[in-house]
N, C-alpha and C. Protein backbone atom coordinates (compact mmCIF):
# COMPACT_ATOMS: atom_id res chain seq x y z
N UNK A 1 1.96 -2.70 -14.48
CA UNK A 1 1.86 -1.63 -13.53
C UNK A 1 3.28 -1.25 -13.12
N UNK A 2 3.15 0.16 -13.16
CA UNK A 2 4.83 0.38 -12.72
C UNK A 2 5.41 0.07 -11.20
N UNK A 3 6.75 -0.53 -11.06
CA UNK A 3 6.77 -1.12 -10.31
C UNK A 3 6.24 -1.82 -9.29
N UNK A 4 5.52 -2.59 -9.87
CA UNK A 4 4.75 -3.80 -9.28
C UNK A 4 6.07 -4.64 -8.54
N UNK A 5 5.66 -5.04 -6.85
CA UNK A 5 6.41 -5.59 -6.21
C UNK A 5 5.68 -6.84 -5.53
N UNK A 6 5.72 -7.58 -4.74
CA UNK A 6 5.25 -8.54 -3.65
C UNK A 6 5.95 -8.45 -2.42
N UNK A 7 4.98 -7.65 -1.61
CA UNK A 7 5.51 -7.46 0.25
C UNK A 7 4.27 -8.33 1.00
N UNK A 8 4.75 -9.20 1.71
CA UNK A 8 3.73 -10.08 2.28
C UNK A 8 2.85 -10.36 1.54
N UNK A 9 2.65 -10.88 0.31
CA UNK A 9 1.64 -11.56 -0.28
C UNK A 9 0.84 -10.57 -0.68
N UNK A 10 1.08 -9.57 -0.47
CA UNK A 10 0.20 -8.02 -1.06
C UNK A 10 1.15 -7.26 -1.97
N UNK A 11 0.40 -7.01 -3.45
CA UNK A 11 0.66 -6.42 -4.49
C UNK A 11 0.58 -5.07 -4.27
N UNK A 12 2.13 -4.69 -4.66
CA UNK A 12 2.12 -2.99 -4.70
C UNK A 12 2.61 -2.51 -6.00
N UNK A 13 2.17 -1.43 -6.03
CA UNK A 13 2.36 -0.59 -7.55
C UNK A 13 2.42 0.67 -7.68
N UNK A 14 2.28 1.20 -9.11
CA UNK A 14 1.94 2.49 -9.41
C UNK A 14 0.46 2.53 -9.85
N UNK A 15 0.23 3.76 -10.26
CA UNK A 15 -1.19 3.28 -10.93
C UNK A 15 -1.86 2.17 -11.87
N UNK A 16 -2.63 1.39 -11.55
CA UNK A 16 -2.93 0.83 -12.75
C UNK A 16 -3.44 0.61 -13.72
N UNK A 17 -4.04 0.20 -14.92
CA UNK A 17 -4.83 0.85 -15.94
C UNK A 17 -5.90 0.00 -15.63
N UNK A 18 -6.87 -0.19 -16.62
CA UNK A 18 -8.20 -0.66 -16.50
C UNK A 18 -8.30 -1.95 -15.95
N UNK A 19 -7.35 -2.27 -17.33
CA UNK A 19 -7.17 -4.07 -17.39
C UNK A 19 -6.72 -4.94 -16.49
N UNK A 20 -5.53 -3.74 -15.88
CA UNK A 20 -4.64 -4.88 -14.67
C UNK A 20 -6.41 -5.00 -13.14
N UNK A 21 -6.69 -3.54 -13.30
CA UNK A 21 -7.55 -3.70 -12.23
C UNK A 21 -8.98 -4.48 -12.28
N UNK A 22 -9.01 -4.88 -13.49
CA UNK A 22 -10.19 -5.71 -13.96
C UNK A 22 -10.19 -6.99 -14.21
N UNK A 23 -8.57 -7.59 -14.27
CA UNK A 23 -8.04 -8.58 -14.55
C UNK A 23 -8.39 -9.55 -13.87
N UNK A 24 -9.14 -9.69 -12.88
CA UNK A 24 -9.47 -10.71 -12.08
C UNK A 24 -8.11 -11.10 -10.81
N UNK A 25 -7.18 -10.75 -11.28
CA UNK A 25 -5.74 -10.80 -10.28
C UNK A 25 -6.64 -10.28 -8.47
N UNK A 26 -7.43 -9.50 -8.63
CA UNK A 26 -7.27 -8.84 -7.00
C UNK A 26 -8.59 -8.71 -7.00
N UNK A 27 -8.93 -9.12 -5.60
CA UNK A 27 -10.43 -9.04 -4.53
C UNK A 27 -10.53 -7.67 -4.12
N UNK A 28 -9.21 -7.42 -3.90
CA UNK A 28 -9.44 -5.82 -3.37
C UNK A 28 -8.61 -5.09 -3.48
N UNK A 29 -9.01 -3.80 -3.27
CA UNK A 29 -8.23 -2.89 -4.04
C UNK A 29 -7.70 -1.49 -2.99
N UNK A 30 -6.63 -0.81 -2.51
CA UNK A 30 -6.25 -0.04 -1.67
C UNK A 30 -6.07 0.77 -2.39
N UNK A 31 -6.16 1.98 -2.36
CA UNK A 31 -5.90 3.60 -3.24
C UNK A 31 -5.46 5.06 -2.03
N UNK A 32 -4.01 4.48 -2.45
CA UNK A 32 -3.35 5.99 -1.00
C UNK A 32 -3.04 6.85 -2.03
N UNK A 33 -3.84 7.26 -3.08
CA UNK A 33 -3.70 8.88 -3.61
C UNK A 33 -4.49 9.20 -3.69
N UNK A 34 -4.19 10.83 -3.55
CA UNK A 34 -5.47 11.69 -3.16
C UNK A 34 -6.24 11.71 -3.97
N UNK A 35 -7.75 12.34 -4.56
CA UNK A 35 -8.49 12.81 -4.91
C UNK A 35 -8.38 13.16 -6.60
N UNK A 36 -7.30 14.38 -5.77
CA UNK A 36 -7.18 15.32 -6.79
C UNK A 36 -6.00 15.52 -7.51
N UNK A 37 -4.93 13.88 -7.10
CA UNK A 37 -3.81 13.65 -7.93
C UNK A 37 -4.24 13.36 -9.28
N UNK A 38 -3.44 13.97 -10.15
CA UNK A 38 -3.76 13.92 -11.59
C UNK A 38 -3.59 12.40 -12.08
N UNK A 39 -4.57 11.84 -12.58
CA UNK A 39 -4.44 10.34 -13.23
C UNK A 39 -4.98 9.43 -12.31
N UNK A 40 -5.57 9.98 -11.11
CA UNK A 40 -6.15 9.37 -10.17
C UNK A 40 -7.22 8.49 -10.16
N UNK A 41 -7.69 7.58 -11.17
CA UNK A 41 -9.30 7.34 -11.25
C UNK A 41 -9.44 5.69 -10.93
N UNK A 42 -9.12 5.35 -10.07
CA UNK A 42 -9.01 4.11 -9.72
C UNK A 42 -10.70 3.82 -9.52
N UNK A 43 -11.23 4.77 -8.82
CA UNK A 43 -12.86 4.06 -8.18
C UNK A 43 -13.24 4.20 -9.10
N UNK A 44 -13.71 5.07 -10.62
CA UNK A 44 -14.23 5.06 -11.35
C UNK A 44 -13.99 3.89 -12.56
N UNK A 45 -12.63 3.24 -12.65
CA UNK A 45 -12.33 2.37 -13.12
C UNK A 45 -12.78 0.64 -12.51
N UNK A 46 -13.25 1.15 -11.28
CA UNK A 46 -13.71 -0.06 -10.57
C UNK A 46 -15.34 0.11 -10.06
N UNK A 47 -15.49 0.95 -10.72
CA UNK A 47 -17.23 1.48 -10.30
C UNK A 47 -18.15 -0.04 -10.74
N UNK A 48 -18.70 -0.38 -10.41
CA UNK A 48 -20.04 -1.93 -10.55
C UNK A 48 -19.13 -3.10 -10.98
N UNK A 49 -17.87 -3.42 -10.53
CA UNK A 49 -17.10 -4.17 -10.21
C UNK A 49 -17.19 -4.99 -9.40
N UNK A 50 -16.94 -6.15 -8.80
CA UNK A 50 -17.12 -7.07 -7.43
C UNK A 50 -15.92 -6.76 -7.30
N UNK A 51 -14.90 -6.41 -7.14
CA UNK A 51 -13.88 -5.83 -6.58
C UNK A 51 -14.34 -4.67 -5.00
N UNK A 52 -13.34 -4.88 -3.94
CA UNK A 52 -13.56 -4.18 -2.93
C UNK A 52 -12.60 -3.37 -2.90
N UNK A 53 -13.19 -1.63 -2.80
CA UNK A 53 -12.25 -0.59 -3.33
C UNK A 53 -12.10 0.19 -1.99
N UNK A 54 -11.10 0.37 -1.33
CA UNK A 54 -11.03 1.34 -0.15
C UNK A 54 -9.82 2.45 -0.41
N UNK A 55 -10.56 3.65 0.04
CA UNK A 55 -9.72 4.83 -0.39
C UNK A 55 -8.98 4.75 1.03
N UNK A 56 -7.54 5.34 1.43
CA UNK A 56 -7.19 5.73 2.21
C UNK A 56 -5.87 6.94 1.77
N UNK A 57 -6.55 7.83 1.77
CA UNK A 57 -5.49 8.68 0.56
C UNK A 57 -4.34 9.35 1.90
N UNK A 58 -3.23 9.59 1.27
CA UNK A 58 -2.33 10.19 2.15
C UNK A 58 -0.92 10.34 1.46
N UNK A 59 -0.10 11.28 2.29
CA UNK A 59 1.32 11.75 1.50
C UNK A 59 2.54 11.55 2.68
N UNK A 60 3.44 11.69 2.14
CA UNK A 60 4.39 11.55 3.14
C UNK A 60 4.34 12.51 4.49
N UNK A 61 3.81 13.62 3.85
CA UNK A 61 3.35 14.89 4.67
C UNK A 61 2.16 14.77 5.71
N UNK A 62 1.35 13.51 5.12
CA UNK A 62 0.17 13.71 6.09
C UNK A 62 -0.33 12.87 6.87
N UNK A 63 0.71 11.30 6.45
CA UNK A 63 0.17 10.26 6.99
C UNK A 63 0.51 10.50 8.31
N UNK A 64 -0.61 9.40 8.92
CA UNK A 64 -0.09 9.27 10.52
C UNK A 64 -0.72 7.11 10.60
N UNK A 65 0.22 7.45 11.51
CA UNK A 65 -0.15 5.49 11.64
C UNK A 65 -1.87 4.94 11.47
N UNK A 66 -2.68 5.78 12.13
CA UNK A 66 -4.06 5.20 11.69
C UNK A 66 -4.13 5.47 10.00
N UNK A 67 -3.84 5.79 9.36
CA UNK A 67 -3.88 5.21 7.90
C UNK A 67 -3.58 4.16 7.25
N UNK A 68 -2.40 3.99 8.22
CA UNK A 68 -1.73 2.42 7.92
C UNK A 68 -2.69 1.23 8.33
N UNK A 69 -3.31 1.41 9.79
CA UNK A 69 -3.85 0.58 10.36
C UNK A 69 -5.44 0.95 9.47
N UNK A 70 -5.99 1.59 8.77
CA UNK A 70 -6.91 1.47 8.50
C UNK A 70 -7.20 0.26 7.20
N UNK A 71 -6.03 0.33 6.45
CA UNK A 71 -5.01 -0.22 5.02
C UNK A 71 -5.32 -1.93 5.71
N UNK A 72 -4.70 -1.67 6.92
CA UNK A 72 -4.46 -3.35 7.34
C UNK A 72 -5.77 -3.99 7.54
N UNK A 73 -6.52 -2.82 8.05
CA UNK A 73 -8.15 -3.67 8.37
C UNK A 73 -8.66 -4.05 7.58
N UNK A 74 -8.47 -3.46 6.54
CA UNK A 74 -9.61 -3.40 5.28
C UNK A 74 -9.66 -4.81 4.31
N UNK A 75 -7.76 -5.26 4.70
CA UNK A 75 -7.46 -6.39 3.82
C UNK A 75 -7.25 -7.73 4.31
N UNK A 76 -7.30 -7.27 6.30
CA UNK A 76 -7.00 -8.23 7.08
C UNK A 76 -7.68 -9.45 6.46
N UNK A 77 -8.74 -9.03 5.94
CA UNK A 77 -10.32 -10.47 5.97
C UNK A 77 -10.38 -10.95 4.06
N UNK A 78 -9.38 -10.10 3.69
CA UNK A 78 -9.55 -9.97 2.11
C UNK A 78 -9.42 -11.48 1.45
N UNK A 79 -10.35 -11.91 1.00
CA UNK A 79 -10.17 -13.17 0.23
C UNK A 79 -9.36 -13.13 -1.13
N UNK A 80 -8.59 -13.54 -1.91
CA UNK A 80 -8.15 -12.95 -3.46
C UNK A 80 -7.10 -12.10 -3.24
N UNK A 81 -6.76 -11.60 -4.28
CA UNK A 81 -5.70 -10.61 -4.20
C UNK A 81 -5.71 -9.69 -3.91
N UNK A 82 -4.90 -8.88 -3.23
CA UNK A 82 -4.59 -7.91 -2.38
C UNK A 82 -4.01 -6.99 -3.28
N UNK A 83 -4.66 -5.85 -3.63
CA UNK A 83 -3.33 -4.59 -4.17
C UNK A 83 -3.11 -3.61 -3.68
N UNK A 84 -2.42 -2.93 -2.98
CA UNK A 84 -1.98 -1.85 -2.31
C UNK A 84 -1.07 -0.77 -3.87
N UNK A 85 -1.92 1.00 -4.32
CA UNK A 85 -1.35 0.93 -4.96
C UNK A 85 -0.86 2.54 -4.95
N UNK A 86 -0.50 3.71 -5.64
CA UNK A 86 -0.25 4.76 -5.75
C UNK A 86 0.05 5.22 -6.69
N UNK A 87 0.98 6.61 -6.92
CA UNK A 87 1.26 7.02 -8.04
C UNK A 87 2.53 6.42 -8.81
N UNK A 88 3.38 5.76 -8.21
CA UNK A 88 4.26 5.22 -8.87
C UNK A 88 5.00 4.34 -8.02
N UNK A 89 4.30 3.32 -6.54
CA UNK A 89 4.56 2.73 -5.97
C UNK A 89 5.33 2.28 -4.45
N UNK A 90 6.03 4.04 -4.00
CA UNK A 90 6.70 3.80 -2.90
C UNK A 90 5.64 4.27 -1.78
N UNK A 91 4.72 4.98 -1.76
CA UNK A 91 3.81 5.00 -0.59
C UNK A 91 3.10 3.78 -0.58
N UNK A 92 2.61 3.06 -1.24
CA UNK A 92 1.64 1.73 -1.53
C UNK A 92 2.93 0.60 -0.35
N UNK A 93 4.26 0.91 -1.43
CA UNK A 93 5.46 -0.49 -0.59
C UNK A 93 6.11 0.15 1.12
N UNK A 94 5.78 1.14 1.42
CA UNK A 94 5.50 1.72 2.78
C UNK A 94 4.87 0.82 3.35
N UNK A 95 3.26 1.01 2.79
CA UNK A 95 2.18 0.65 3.95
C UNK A 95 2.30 -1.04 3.86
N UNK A 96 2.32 -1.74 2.52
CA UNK A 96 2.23 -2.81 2.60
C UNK A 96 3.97 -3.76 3.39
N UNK A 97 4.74 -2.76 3.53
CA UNK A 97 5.80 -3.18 4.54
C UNK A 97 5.49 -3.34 6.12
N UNK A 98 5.38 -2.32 6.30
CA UNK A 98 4.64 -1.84 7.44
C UNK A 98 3.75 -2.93 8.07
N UNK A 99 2.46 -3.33 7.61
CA UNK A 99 1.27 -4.34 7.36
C UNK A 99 2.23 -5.21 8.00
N UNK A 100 3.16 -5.66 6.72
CA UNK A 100 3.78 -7.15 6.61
C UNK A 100 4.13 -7.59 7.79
N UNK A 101 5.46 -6.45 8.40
CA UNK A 101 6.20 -6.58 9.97
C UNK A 101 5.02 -6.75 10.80
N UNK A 102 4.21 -5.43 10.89
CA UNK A 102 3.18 -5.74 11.80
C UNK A 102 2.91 -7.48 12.04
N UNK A 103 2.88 -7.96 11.30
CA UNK A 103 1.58 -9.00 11.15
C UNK A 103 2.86 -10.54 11.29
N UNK A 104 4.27 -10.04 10.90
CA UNK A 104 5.00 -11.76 11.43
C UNK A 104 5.95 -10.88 12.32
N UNK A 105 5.66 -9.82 13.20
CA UNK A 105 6.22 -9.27 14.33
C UNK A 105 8.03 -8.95 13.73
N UNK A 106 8.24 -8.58 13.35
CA UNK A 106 9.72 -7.95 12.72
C UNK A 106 9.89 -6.83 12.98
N UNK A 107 9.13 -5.75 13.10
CA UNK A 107 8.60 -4.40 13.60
C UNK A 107 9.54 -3.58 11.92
N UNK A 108 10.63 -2.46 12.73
CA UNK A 108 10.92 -1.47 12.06
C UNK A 108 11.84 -2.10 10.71
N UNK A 109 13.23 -3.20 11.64
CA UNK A 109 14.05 -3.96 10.19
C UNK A 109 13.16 -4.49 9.34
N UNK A 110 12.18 -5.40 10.26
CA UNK A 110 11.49 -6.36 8.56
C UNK A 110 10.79 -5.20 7.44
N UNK A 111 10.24 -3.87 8.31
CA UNK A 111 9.35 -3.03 7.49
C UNK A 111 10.85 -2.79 5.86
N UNK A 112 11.58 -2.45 7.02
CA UNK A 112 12.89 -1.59 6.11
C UNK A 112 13.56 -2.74 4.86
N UNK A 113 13.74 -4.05 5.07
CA UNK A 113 14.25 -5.16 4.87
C UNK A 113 13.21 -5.48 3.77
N UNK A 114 12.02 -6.02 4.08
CA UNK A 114 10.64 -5.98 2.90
C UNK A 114 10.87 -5.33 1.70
N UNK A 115 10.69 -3.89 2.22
CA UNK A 115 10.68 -2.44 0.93
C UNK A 115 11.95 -2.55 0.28
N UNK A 116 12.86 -2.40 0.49
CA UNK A 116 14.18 -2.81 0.04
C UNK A 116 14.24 -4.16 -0.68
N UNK A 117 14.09 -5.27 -0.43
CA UNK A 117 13.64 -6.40 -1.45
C UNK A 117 12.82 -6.30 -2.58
N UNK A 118 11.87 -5.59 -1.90
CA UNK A 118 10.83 -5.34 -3.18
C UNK A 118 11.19 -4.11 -3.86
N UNK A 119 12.00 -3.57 -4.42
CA UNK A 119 12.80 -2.54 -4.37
C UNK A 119 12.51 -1.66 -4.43
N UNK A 120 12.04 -1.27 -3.07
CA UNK A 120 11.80 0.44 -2.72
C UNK A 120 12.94 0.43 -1.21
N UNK A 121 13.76 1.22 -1.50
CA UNK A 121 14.72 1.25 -0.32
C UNK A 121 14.63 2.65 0.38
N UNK A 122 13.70 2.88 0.90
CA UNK A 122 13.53 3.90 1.87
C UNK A 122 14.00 4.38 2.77
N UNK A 123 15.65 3.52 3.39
CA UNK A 123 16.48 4.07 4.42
C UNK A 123 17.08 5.66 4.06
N UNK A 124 17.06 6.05 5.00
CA UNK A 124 17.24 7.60 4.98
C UNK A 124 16.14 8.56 3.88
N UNK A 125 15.36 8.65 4.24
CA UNK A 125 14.67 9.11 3.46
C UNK A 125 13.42 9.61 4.48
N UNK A 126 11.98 10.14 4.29
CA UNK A 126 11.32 10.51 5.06
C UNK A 126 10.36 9.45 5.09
N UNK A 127 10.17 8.88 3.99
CA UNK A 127 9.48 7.20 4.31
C UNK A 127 10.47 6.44 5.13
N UNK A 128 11.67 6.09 5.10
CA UNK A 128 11.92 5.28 6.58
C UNK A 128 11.76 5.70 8.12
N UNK A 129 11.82 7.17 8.12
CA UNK A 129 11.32 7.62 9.04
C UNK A 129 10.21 7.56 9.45
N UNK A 130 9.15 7.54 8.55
CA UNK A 130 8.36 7.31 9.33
C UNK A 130 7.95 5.86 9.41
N UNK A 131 8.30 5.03 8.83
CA UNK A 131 8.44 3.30 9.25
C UNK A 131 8.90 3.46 11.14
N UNK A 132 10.35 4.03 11.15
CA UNK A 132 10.97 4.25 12.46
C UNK A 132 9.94 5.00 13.54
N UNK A 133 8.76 5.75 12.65
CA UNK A 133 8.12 6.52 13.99
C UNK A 133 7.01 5.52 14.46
N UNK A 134 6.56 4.96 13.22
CA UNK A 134 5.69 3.82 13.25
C UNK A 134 5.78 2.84 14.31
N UNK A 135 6.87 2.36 14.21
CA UNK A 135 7.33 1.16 15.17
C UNK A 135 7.51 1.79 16.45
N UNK A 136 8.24 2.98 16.61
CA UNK A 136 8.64 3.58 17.97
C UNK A 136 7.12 4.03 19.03
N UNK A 137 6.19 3.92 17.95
CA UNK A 137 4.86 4.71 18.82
C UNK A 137 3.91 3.99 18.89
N UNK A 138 4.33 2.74 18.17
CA UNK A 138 3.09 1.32 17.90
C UNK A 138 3.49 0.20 18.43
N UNK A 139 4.33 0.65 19.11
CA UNK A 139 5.27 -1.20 19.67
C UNK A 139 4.53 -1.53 20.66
């Protein structure tokens, strides 16, 4: 999967093909692209699967923090592997940054610090911003 990373114990990526999502690797499955992004077919690839598939589609343009927090609920309880994923991996290493701080209290650096390790470096950009609005309106 293209750039496949590890942020808090949750797998982020680009899209993935059949196999990685069938592979037995992950309990559950996160999908932040839209609908009607081209190459999009994650639920249909996981249709009568025991895999747990939650859509939470969104863009840099549209997210707002309850997307994030919806992302976190879904996997809070997740037994197995965790994949957080997208079109080519930096909205997926957003949310699963985000999650991460949330959850060992680091807030905005650990979000920024995470993504950057896992190498999506989002400082100055409109994804660190909104990491920064995240923390500033969720603290």
């Amino acid at each position: 999967m293209r750039g496949e990373a590890t942020i808090g114990g949750i797998t982020v990526g680009g899209q993935p093909s059949r196999d990685e999502l069938t592979s037995g690797r992950f309990r559950t499955v996160v999908n932040v692209r839209g609908a009607a992004e081209d190459g999009n077919d994650t639920a249909a690839m996981l249709s009568g699967s025991d895999v747990d598939y939650v859509h939470v589609p969104w863009t840099i343009d549209t997210v707002a923090p309850e997307d994030i927090d919806r992302m976190d609920d879904a996997i809070a309880g997740a037994e197995g592997g965790v994949l957080i994923h997208c079109a080519g991996g930096t909205r997926a290493a957003v949310a699963a940054a985000i999650i991460a701080a949330k959850r060992d209290g680091t807030g905005e650096r650990g979000a920024m610090t995470a993504a950057a390790e896992a190498g999506y470096d989002v400082r100055g950009t409109p994804y660190g911003d909104f990491i920064r609005r995240y923390f500033t309106t969720n603290a």
